[in-house]
N, C-alpha and C. Protein backbone atom coordinates (compact mmCIF):
# COMPACT_ATOMS: atom_id res chain seq x y z
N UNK A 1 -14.02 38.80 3.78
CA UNK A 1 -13.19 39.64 4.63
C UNK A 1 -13.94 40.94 4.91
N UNK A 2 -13.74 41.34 6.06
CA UNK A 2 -14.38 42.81 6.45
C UNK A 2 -13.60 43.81 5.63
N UNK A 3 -14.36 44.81 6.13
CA UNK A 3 -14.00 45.82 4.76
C UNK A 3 -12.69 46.86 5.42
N UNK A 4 -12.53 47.40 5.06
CA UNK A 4 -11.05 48.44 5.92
C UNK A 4 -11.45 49.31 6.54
N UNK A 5 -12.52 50.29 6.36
CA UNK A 5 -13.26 51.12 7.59
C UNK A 5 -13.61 50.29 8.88
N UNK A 6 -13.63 48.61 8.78
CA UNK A 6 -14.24 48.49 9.93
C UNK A 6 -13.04 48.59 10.80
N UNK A 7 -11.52 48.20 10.37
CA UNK A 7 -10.22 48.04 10.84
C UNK A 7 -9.47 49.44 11.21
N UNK A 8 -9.85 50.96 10.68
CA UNK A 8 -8.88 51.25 10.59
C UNK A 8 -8.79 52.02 11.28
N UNK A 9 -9.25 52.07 13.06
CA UNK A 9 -9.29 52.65 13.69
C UNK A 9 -7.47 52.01 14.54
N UNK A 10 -7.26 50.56 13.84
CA UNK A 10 -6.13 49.37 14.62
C UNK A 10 -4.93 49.77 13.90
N UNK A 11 -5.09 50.95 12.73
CA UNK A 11 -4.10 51.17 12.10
C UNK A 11 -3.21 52.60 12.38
N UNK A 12 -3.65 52.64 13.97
CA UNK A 12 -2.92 54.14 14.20
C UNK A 12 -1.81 53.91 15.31
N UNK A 13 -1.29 52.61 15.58
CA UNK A 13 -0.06 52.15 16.24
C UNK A 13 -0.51 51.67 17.64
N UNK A 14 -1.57 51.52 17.77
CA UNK A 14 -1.97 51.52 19.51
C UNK A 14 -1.84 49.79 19.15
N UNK A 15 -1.55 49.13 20.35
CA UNK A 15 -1.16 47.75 20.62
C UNK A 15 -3.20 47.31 20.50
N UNK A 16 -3.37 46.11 19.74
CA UNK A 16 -4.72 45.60 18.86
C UNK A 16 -4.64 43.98 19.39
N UNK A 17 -5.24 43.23 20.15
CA UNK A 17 -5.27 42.04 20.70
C UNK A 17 -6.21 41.26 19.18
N UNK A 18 -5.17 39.75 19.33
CA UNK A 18 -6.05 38.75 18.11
C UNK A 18 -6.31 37.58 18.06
N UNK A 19 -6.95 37.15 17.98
CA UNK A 19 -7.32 35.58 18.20
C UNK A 19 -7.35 34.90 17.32
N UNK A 20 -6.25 33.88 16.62
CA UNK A 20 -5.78 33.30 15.97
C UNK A 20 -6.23 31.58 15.88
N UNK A 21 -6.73 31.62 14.72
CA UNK A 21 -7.39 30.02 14.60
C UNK A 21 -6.55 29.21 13.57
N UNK A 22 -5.55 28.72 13.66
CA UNK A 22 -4.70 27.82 12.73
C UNK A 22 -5.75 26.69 12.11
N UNK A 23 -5.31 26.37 10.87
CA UNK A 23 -6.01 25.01 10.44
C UNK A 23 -7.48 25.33 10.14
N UNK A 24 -7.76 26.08 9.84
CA UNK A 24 -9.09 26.32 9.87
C UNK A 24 -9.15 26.46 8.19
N UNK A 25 -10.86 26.35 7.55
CA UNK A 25 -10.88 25.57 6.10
C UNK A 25 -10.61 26.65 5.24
N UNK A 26 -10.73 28.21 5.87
CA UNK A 26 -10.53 29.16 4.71
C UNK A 26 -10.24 30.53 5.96
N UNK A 27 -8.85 31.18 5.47
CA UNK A 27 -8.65 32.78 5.92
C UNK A 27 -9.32 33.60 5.74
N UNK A 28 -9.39 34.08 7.15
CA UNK A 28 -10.49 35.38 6.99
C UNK A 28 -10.18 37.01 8.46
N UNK A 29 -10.30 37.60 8.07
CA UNK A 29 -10.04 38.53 9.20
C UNK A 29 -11.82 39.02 9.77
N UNK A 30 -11.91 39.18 10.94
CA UNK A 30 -13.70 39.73 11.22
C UNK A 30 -13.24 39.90 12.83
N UNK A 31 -14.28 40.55 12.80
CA UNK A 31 -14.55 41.47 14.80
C UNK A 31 -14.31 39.90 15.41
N UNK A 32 -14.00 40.12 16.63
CA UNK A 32 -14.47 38.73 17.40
C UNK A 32 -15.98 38.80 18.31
N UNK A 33 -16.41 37.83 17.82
CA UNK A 33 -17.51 37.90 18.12
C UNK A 33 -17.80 37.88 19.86
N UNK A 34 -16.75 36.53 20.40
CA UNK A 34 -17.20 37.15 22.01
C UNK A 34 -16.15 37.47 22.61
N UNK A 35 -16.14 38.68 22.03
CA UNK A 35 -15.05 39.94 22.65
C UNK A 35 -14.04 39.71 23.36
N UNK A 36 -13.82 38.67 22.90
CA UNK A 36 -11.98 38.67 23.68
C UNK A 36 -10.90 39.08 23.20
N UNK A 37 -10.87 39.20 22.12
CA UNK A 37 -9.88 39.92 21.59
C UNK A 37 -10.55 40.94 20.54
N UNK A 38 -9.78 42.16 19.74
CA UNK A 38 -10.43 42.90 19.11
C UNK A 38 -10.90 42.36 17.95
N UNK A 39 -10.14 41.57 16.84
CA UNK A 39 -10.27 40.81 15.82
C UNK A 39 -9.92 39.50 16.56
N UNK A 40 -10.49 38.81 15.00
CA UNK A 40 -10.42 37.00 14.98
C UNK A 40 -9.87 36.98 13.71
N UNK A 41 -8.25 35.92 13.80
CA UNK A 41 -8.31 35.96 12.52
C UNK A 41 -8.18 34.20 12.13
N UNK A 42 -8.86 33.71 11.02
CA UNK A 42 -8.53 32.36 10.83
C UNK A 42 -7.56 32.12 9.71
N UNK A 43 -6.60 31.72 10.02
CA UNK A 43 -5.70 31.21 8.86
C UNK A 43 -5.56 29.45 8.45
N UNK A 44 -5.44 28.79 7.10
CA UNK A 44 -5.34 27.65 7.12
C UNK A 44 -3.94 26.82 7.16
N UNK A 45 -3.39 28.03 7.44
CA UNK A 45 -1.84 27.30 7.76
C UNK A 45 -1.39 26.68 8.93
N UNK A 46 -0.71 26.08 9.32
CA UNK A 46 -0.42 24.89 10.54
C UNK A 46 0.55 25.99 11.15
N UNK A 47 0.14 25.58 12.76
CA UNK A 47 0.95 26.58 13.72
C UNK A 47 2.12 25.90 14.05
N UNK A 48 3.27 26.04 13.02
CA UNK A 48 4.95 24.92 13.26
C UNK A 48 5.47 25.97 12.54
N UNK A 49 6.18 25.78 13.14
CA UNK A 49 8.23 26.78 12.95
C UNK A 49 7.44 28.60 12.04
N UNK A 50 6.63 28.95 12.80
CA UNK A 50 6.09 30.52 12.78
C UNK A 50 4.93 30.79 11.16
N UNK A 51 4.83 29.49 10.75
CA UNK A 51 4.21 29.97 9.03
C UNK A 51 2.73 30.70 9.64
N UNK A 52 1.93 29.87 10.63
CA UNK A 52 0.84 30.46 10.71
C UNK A 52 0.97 32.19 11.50
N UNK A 53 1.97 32.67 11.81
CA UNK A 53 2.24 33.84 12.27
C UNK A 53 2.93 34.68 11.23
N UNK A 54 3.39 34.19 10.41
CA UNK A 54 3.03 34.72 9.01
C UNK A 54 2.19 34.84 8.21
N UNK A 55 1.17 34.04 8.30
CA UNK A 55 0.25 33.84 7.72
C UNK A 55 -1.09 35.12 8.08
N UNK A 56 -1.39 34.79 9.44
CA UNK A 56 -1.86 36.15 10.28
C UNK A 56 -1.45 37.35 9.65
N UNK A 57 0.03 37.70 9.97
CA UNK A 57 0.20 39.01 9.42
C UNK A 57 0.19 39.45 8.00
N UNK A 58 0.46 38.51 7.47
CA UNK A 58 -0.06 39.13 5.50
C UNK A 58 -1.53 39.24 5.57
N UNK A 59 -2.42 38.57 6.66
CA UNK A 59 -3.96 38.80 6.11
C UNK A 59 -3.93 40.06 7.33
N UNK A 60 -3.60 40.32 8.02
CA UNK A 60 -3.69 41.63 8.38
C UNK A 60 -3.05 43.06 8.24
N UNK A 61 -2.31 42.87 7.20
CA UNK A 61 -1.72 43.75 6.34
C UNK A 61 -2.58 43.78 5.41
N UNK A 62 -3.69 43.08 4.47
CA UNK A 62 -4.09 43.09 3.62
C UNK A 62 -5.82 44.18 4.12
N UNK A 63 -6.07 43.55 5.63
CA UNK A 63 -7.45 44.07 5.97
C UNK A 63 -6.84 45.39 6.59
N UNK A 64 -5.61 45.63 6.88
CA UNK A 64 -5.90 47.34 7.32
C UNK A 64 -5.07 48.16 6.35
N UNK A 65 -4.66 47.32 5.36
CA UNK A 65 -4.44 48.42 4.17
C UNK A 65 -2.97 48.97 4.52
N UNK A 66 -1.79 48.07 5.46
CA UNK A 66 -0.51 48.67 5.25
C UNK A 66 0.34 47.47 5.32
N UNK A 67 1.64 47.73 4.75
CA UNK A 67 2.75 47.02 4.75
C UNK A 67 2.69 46.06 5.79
N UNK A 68 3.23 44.61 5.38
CA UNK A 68 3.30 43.62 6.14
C UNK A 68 4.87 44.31 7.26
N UNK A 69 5.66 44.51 6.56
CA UNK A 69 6.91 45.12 7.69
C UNK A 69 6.32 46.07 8.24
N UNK A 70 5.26 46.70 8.43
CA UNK A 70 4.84 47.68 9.31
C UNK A 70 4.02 46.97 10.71
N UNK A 71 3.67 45.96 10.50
CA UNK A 71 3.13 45.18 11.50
C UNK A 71 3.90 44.55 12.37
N UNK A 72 3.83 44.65 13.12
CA UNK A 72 4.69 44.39 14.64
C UNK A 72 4.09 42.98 15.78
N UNK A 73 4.70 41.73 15.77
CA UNK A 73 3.71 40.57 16.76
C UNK A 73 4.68 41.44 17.94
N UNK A 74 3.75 42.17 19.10
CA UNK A 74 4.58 42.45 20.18
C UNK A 74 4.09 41.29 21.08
N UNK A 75 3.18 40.37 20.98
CA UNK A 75 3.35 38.96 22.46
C UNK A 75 2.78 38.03 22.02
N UNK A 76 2.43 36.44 22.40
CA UNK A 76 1.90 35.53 22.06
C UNK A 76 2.07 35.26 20.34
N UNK A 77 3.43 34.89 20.37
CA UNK A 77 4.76 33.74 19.33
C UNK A 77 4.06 32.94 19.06
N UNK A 78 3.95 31.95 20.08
CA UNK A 78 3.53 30.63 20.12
C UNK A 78 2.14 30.26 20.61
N UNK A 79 1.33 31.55 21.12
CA UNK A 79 0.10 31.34 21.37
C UNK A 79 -1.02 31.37 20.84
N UNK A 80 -2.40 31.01 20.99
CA UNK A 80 -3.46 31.79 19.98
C UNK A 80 -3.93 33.22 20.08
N UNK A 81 -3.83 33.87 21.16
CA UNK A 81 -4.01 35.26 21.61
C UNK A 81 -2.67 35.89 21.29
N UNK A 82 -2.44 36.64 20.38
CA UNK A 82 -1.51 37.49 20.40
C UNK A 82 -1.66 39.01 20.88
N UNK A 83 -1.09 39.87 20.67
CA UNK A 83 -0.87 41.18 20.75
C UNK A 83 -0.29 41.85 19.28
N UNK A 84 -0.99 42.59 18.48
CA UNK A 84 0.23 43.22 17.53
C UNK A 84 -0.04 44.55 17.33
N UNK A 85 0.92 45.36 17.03
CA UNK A 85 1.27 46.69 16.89
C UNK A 85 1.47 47.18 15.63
N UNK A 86 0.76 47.85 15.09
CA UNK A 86 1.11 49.07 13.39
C UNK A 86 2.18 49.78 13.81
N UNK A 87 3.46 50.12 13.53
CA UNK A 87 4.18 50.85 13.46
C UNK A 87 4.92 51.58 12.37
């Protein structure tokens, strides 16, 4: 996992785009490499009835160092590109 200086510029409430890889062999949060979204995050949980969107947000509560209820999915529920917000 990247370290929290590289994140914690995403932890001052401004809306942070993410690219979400379900099923994948091990969770991890890191930059995206071709810049489509700000982070990439891979989780190994299956994208059915919201676990892998839970899953996302505890590992990105964990890489920017605040409360999972402080994290906000403001778009893409059901998509791989989301939107989320620190509040």
């Amino acid at each position: 996992m990247a370290t929290l200086s590289e994140f914690q510029d995403l932890a001052d409430g401004r809306i942070f785009t993410v690219r979400v890889t379900p099923r994948a062999s091990r969770n991890k949060v890191m930059t995206d490499p071709d810049g489509r979204a700000d982070l990439k995050v891979m989780v190994t949980t299956v994208p059915e009835g919201g676990k892998a969107n839970v899953a996302v947000i505890k590992l990105l509560s964990k890489a920017l160092g605040v409360p999972k209820s402080r994290i906000e999915l403001v778009r893409g529920g059901s998509g791989r590109d989301k939107q989320f917000r620190v509040v």
